[in-house]
N, C-alpha and C. Protein backbone atom coordinates (compact mmCIF):
# COMPACT_ATOMS: atom_id res chain seq x y z
N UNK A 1 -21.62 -11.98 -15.22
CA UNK A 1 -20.63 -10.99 -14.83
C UNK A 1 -21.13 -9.59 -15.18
N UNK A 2 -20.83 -8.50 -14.02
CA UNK A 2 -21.07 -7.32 -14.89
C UNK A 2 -19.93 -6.43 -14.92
N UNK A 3 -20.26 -5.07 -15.65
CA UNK A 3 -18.79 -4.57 -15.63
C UNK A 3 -18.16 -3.86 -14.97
N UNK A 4 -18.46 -4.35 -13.36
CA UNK A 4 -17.77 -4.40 -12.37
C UNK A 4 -16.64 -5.09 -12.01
N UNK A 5 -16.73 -6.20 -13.09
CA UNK A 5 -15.66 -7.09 -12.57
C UNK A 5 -14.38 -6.83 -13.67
N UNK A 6 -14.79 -5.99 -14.38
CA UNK A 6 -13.76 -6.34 -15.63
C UNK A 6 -12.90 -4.75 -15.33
N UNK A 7 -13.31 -3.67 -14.40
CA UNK A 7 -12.56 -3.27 -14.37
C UNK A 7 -11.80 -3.02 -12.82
N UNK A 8 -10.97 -1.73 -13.43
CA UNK A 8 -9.42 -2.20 -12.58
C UNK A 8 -9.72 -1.11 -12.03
N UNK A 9 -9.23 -1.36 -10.34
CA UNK A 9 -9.17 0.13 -9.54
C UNK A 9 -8.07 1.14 -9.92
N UNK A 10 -8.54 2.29 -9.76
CA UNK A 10 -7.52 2.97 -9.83
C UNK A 10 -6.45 3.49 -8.76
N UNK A 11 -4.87 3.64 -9.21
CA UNK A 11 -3.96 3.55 -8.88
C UNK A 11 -3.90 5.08 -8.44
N UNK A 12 -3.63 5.19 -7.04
CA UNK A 12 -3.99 6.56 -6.27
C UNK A 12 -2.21 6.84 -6.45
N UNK A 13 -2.37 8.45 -6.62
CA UNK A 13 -0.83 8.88 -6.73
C UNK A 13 -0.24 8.66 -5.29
N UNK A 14 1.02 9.20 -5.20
CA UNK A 14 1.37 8.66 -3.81
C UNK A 14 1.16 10.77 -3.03
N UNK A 15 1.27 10.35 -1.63
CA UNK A 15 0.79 11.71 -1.16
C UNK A 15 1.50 11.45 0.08
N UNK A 16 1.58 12.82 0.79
CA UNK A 16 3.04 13.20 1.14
C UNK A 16 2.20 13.05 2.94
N UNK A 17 2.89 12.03 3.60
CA UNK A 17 2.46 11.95 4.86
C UNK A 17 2.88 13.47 6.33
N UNK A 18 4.32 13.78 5.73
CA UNK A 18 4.72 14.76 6.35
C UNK A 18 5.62 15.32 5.08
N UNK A 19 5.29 16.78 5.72
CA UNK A 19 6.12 17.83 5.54
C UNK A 19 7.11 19.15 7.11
N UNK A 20 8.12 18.73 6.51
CA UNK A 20 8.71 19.66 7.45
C UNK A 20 9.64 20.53 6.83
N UNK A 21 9.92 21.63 7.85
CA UNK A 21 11.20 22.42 7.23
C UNK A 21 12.45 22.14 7.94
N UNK A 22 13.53 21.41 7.13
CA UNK A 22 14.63 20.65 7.80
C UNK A 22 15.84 21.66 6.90
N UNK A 23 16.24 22.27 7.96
CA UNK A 23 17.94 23.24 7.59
C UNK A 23 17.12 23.99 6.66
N UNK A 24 17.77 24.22 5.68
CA UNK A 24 17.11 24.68 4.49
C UNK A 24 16.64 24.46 3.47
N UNK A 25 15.60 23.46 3.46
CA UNK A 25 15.20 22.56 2.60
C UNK A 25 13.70 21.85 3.55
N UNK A 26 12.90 21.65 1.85
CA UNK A 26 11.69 21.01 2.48
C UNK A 26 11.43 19.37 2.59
N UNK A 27 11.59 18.69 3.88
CA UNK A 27 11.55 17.64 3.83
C UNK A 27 10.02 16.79 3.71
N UNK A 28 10.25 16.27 2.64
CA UNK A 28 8.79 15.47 2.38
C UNK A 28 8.96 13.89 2.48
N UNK A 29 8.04 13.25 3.70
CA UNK A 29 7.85 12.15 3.35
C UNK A 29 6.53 11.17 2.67
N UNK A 30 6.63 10.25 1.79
CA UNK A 30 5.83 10.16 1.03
C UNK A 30 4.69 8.51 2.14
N UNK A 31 3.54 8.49 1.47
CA UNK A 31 3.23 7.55 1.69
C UNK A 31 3.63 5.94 1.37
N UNK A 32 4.79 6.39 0.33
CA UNK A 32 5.04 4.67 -0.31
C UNK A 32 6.34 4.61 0.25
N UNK A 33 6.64 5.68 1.25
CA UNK A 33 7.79 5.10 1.89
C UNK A 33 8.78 6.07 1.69
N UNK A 34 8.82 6.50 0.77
CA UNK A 34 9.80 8.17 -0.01
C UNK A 34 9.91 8.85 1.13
N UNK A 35 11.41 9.32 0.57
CA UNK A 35 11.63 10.46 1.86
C UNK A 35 12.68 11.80 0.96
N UNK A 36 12.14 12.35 0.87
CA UNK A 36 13.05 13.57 -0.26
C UNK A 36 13.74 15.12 0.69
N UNK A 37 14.46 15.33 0.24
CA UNK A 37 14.87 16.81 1.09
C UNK A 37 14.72 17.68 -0.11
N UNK A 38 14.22 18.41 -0.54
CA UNK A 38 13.72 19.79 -1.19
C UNK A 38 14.37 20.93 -1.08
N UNK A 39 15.57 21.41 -2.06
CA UNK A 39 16.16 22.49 -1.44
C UNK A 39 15.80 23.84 -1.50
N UNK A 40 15.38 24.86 -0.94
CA UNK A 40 14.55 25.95 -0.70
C UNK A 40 15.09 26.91 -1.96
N UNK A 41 16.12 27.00 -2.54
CA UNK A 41 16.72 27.87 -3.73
C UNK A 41 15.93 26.98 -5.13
N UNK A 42 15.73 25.75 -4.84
CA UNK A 42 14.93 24.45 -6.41
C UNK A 42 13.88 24.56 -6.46
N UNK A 43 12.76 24.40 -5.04
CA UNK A 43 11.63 25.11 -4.90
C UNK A 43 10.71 26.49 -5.41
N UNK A 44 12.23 27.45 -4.93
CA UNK A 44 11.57 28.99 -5.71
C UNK A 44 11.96 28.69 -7.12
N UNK A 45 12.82 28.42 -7.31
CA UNK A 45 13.32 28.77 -9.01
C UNK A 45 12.25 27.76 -9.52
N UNK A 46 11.45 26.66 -8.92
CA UNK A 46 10.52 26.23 -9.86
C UNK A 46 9.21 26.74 -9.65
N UNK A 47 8.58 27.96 -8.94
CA UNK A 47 7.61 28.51 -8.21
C UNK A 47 6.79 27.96 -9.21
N UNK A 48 5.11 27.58 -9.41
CA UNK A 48 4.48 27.51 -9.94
C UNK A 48 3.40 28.70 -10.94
N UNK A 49 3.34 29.64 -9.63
CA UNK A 49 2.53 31.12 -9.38
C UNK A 49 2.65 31.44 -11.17
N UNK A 50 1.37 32.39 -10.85
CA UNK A 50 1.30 33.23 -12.16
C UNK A 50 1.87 34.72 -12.04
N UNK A 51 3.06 34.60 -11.35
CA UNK A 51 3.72 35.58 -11.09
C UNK A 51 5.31 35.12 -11.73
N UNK A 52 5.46 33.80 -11.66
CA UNK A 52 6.78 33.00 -12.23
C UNK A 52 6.59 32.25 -13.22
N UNK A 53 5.14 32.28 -13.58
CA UNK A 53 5.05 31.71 -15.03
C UNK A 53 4.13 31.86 -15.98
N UNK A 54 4.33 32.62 -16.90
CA UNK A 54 3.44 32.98 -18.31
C UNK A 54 2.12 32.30 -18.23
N UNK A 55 0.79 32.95 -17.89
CA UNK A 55 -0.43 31.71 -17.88
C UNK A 55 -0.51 31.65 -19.36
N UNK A 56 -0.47 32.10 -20.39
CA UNK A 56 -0.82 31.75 -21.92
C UNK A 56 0.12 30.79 -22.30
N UNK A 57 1.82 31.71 -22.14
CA UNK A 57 2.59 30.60 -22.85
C UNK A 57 3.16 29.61 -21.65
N UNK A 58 2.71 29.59 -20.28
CA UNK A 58 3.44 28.79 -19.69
C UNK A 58 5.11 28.43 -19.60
N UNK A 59 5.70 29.87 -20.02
CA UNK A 59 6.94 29.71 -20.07
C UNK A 59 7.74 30.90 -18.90
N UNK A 60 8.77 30.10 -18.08
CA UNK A 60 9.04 30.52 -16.52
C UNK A 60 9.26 32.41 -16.88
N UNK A 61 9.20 32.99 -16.16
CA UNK A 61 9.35 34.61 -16.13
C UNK A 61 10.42 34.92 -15.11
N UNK A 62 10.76 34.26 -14.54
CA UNK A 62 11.86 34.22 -13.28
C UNK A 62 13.01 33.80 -13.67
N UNK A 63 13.77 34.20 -13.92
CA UNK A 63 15.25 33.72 -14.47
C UNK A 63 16.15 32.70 -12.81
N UNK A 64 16.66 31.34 -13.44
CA UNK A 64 16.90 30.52 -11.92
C UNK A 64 18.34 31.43 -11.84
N UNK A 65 18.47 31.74 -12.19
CA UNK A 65 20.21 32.43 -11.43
C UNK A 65 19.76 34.17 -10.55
N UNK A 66 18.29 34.15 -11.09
CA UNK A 66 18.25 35.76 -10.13
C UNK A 66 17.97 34.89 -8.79
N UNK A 67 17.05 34.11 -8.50
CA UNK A 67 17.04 33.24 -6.93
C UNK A 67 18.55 33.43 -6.28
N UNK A 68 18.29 34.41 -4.98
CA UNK A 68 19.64 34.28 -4.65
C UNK A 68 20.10 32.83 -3.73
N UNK A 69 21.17 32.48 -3.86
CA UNK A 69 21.68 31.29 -3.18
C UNK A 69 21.15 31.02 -1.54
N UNK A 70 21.24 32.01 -0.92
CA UNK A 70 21.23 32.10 0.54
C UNK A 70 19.25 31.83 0.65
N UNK A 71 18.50 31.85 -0.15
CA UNK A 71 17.27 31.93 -0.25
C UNK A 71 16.64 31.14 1.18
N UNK A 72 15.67 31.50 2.12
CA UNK A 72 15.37 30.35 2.90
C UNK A 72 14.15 30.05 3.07
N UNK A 73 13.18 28.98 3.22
CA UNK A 73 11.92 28.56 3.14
C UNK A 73 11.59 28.75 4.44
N UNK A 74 10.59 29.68 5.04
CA UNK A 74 10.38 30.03 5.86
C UNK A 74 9.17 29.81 6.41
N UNK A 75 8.25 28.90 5.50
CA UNK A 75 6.86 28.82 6.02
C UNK A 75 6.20 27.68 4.83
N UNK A 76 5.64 26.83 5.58
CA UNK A 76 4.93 25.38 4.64
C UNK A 76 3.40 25.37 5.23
N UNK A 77 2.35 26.08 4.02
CA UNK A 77 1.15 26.03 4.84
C UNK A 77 0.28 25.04 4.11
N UNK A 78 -0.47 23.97 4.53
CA UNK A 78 -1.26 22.98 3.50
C UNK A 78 -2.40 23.47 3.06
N UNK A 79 -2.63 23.39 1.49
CA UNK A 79 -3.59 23.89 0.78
C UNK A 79 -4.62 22.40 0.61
N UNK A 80 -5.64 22.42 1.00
CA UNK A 80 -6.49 21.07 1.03
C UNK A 80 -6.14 19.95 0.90
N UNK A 81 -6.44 19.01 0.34
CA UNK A 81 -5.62 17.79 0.88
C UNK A 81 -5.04 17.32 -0.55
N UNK A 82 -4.73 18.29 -1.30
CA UNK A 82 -3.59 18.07 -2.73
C UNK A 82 -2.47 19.24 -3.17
N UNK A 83 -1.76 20.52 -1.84
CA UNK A 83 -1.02 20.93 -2.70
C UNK A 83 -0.41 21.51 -0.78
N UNK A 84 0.81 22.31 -1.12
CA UNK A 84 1.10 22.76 0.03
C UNK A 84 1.65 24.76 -0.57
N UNK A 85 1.21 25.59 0.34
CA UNK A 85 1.87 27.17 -0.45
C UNK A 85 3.43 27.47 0.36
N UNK A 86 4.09 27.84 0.06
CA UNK A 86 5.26 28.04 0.36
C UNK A 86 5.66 29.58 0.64
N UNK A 87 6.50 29.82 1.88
CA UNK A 87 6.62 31.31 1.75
C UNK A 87 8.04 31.35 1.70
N UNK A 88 8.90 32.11 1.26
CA UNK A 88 10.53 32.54 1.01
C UNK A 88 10.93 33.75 1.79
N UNK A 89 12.35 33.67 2.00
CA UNK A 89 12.57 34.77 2.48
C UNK A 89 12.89 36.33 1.66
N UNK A 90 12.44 35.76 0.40
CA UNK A 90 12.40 37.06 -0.11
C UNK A 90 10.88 37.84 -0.60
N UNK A 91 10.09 37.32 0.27
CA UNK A 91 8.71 38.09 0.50
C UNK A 91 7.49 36.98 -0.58
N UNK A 92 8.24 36.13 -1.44
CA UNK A 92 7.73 35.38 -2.16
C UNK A 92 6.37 34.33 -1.77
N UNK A 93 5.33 34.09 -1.47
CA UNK A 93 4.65 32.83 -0.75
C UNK A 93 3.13 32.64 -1.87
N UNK A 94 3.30 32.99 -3.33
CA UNK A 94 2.13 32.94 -3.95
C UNK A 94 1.97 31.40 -4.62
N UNK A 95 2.97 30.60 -4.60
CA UNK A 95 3.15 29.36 -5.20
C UNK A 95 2.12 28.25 -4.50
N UNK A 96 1.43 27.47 -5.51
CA UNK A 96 1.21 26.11 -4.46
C UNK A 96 1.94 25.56 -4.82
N UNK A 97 2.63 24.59 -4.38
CA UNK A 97 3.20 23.23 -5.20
C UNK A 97 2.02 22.15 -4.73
N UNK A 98 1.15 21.68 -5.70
CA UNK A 98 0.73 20.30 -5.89
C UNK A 98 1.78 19.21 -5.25
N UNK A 99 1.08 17.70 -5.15
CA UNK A 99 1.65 16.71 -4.30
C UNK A 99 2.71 16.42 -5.49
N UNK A 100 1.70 16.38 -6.70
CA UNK A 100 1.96 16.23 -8.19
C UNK A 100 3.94 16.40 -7.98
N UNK A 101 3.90 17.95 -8.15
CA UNK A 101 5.00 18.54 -8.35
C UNK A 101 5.87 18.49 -7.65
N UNK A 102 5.28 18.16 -6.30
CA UNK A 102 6.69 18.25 -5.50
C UNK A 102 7.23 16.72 -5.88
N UNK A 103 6.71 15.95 -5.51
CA UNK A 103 6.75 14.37 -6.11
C UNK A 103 7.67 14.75 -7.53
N UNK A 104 7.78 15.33 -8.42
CA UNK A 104 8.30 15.44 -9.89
C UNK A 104 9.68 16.12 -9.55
N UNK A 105 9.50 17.40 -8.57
CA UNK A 105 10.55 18.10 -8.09
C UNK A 105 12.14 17.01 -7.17
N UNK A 106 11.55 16.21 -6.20
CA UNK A 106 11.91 15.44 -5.44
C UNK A 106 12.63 14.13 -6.74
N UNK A 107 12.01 14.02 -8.02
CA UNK A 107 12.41 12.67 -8.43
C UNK A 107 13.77 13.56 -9.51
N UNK A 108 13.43 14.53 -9.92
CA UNK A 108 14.56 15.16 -10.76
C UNK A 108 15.72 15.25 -9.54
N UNK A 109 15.23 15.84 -8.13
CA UNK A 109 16.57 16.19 -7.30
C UNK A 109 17.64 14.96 -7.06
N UNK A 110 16.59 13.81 -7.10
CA UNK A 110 17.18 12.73 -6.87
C UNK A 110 18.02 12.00 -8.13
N UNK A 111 18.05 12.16 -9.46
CA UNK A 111 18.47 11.59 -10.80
C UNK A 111 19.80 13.40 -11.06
N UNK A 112 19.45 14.47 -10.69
CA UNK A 112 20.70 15.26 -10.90
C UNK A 112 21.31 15.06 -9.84
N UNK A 113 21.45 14.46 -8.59
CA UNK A 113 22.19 14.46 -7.64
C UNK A 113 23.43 13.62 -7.85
């Protein structure tokens, strides 16, 4: 035997077959079957950018109650084949969200709902 056999493949994250912009919200469907709606006000208030979040302390700079309510996602452009950038209607579009995050974003929307 060699130690080819003893190990284990690795377990690929899941990755987002489509993205669309549905009403106001980003609809992602996943490869394992997931289907999430993303609401365009949860999106910004979690922006990733080093414009919404401290690169040293990693702590948010964007307060979620300044995001105004009416906020609308106006543009989903794919960043290589692991993140997507987002543009807002309030001039905002420096964020990527990773598959990572939206996947994390999508599982919290779904457990506070």
């Amino acid at each position: 035997m060699s130690i080819w056999d003893y190990m284990k493949p690795a377990q690929t994250a899941p990755e987002p077959t489509q993205l669309e912009l549905a009403g106001n919200a980003l609809a992602v469907t996943w490869n394992d079957g997931g289907r999430v709606a993303l609401p365009a006000r949860l999106l910004r208030q979690q922006c990733p950018c080093a414009a919404c979040v401290d690169e040293w302390t990693n702590k948010r700079t964007i307060a979620a109650e300044s995001v105004p309510a009416d906020i609308v996602l106006r543009e989903v452009r794919p960043v290589g084949n692991y993140a997507a950038q987002l543009a807002f209607s309030d001039g905002h579009e420096t964020g990527i969200f990773t598959w990572k995050l939206l996947r994390e974003l999508g599982a919290k929307a779904v457990l506070d709902a």
